[in-house]
C-alpha atoms as a PDB file:
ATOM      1  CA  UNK A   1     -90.838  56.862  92.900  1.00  0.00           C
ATOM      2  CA  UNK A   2     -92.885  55.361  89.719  1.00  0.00           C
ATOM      3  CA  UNK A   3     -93.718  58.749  87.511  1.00  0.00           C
ATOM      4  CA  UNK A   4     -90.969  61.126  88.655  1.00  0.00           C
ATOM      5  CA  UNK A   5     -88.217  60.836  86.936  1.00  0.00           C
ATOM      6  CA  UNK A   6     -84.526  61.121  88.289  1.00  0.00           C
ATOM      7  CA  UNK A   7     -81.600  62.676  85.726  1.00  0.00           C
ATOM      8  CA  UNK A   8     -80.650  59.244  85.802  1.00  0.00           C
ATOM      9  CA  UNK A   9     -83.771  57.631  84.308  1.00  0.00           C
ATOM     10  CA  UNK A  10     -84.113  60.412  82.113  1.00  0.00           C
ATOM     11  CA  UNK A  11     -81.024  59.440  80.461  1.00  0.00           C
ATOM     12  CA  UNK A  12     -81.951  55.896  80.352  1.00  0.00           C
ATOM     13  CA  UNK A  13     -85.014  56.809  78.666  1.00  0.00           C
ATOM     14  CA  UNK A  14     -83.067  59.298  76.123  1.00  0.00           C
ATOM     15  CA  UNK A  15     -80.788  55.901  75.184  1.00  0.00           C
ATOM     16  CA  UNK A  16     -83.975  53.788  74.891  1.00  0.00           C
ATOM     17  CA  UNK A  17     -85.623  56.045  72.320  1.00  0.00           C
ATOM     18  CA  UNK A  18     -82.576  56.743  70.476  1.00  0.00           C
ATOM     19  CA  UNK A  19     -81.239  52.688  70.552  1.00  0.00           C
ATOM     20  CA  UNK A  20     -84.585  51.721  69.276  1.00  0.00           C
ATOM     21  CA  UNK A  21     -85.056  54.518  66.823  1.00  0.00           C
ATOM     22  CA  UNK A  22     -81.655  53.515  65.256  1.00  0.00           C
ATOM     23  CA  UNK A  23     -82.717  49.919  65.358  1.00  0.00           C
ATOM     24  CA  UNK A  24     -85.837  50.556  63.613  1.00  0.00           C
ATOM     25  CA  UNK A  25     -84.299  52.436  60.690  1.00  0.00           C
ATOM     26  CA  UNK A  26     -81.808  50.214  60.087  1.00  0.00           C
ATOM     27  CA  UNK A  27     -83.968  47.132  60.171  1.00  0.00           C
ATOM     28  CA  UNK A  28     -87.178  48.527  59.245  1.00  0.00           C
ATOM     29  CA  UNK A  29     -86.576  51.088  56.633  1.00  0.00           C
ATOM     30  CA  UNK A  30     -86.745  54.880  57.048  1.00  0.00           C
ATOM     31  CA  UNK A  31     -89.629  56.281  57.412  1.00  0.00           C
ATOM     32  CA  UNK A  32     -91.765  58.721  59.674  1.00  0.00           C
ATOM     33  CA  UNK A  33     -90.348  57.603  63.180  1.00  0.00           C
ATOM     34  CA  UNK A  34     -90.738  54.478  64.388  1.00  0.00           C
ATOM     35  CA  UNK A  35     -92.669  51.208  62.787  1.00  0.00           C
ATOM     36  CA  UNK A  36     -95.940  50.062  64.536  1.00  0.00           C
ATOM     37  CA  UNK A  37     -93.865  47.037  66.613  1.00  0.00           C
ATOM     38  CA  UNK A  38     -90.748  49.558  67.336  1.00  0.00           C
ATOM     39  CA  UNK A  39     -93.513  52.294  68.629  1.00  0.00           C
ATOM     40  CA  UNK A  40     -94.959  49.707  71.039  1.00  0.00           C
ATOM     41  CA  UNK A  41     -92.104  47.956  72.099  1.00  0.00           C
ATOM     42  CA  UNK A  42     -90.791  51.588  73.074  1.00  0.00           C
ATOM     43  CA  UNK A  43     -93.878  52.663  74.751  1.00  0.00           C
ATOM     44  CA  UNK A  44     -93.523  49.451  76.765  1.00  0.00           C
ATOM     45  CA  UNK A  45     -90.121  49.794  77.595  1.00  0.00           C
ATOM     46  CA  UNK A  46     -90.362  53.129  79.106  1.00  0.00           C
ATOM     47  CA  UNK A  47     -93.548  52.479  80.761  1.00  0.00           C
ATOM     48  CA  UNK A  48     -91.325  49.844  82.566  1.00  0.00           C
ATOM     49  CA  UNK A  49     -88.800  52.420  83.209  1.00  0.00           C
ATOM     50  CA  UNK A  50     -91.383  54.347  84.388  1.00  0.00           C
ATOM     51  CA  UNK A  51     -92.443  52.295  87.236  1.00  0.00           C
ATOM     52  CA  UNK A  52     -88.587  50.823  87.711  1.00  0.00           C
ATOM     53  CA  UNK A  53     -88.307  50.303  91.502  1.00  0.00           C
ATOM     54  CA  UNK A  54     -84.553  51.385  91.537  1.00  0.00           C
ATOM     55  CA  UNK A  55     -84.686  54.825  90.343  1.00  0.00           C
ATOM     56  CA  UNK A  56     -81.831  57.137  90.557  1.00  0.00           C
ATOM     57  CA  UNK A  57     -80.007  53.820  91.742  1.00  0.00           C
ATOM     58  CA  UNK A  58     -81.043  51.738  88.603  1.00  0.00           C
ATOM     59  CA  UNK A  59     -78.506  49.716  87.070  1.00  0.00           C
ATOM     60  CA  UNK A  60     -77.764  48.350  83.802  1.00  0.00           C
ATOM     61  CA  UNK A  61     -81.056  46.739  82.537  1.00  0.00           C
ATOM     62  CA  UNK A  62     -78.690  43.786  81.861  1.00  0.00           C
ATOM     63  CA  UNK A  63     -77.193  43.617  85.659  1.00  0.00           C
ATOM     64  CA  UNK A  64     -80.810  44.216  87.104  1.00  0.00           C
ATOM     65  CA  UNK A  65     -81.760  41.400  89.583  1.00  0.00           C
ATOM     66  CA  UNK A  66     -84.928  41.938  88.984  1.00  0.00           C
ATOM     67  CA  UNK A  67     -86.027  41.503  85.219  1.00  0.00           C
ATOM     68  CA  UNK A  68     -89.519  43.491  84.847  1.00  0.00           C
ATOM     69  CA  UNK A  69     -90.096  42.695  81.186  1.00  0.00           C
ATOM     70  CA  UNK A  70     -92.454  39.829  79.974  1.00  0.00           C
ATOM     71  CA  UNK A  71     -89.692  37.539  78.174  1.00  0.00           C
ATOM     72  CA  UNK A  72     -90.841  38.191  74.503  1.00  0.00           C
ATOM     73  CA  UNK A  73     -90.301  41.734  75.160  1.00  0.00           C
ATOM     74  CA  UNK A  74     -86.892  41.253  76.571  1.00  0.00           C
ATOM     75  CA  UNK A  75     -85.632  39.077  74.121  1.00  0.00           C
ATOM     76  CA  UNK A  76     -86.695  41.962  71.531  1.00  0.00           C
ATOM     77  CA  UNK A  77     -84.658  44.885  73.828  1.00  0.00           C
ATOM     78  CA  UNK A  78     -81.748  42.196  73.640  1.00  0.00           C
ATOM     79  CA  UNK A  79     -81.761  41.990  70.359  1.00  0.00           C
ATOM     80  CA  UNK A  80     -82.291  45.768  69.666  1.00  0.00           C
ATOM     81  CA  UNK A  81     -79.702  46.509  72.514  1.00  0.00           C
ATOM     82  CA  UNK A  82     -76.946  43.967  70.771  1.00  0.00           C
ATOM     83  CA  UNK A  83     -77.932  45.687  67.080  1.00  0.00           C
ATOM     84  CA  UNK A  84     -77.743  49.296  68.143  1.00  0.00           C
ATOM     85  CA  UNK A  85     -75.229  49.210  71.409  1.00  0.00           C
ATOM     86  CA  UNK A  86     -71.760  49.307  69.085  1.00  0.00           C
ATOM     87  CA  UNK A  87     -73.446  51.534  66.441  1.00  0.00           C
ATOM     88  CA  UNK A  88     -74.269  54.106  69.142  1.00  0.00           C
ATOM     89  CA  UNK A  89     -70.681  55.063  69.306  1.00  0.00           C
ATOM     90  CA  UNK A  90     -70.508  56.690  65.948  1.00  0.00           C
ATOM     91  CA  UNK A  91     -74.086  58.006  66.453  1.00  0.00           C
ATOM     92  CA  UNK A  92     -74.332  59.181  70.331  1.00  0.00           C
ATOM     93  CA  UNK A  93     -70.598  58.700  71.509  1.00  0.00           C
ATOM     94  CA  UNK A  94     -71.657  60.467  75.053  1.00  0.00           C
ATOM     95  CA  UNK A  95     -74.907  58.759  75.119  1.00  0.00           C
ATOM     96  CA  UNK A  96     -72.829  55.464  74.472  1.00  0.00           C
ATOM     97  CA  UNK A  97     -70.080  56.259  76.878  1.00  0.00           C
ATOM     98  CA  UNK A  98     -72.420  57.042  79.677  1.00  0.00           C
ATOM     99  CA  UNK A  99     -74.681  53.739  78.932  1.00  0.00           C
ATOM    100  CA  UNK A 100     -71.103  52.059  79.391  1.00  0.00           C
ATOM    101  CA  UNK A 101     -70.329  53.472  82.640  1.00  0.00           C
ATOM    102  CA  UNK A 102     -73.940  52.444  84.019  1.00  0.00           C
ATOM    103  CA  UNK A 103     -73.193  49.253  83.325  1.00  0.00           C
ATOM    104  CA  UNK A 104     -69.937  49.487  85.747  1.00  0.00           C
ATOM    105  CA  UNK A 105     -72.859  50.639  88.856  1.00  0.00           C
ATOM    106  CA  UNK A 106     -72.553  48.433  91.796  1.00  0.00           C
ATOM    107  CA  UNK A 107     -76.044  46.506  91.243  1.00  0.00           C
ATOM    108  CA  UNK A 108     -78.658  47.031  94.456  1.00  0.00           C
ATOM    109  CA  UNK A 109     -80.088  43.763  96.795  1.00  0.00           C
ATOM    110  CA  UNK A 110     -83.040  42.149  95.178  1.00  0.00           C
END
């Protein structure tokens, strides 16, 4: 249910913010938080997290059958995703693990 979220989408939006705030530092410089097109590709991305119509049964963004981001966006999460997915070991190891294993959920009908 869109606006309640399950321990599972909680996590999902814990790796999110921390993906894309590694991302942005890296590639954008440090700063204070996140750069302007970082902040709103984030705010975007869990907005669609938000409203994602698995929930607690969501699977990897990547094994989803149904893709809810307009393609420019999802070519950016691609791109942050393939930047900051190995890195995240050294930085989040359980964060990383556990994104791992959600990729091995079975993936729900369409």
């Amino acid at each position: 249910m869109p606006g309640t979220p399950t321990p599972r989408l909680a996590r999902e939006a814990e790796t999110l913010r921390a993906m894309i705030a590694l991302h942005c530092r890296d590639r954008h410089g440090p700063g204070q938080g996140l750069c302007d097109a970082c902040a709103d590709l984030q705010t975007y991305a869990l907005r669609r997290l938000d409203a994602c119509r698995y929930a607690g049964a969501k699977p990897a963004c990547s094994n989803c059958p149904s893709h809810c981001y307009a393609p420019a966006r999802r070519q950016a999460i691609r791109e942050i995703m393939a930047y900051a997915g190995p890195r995240m070991l050294r930085h989040h190891p359980v964060m990383a693990l556990r994104h791992l294993a959600d990729k091995l959920r079975p993936t729900p009908p369409s």
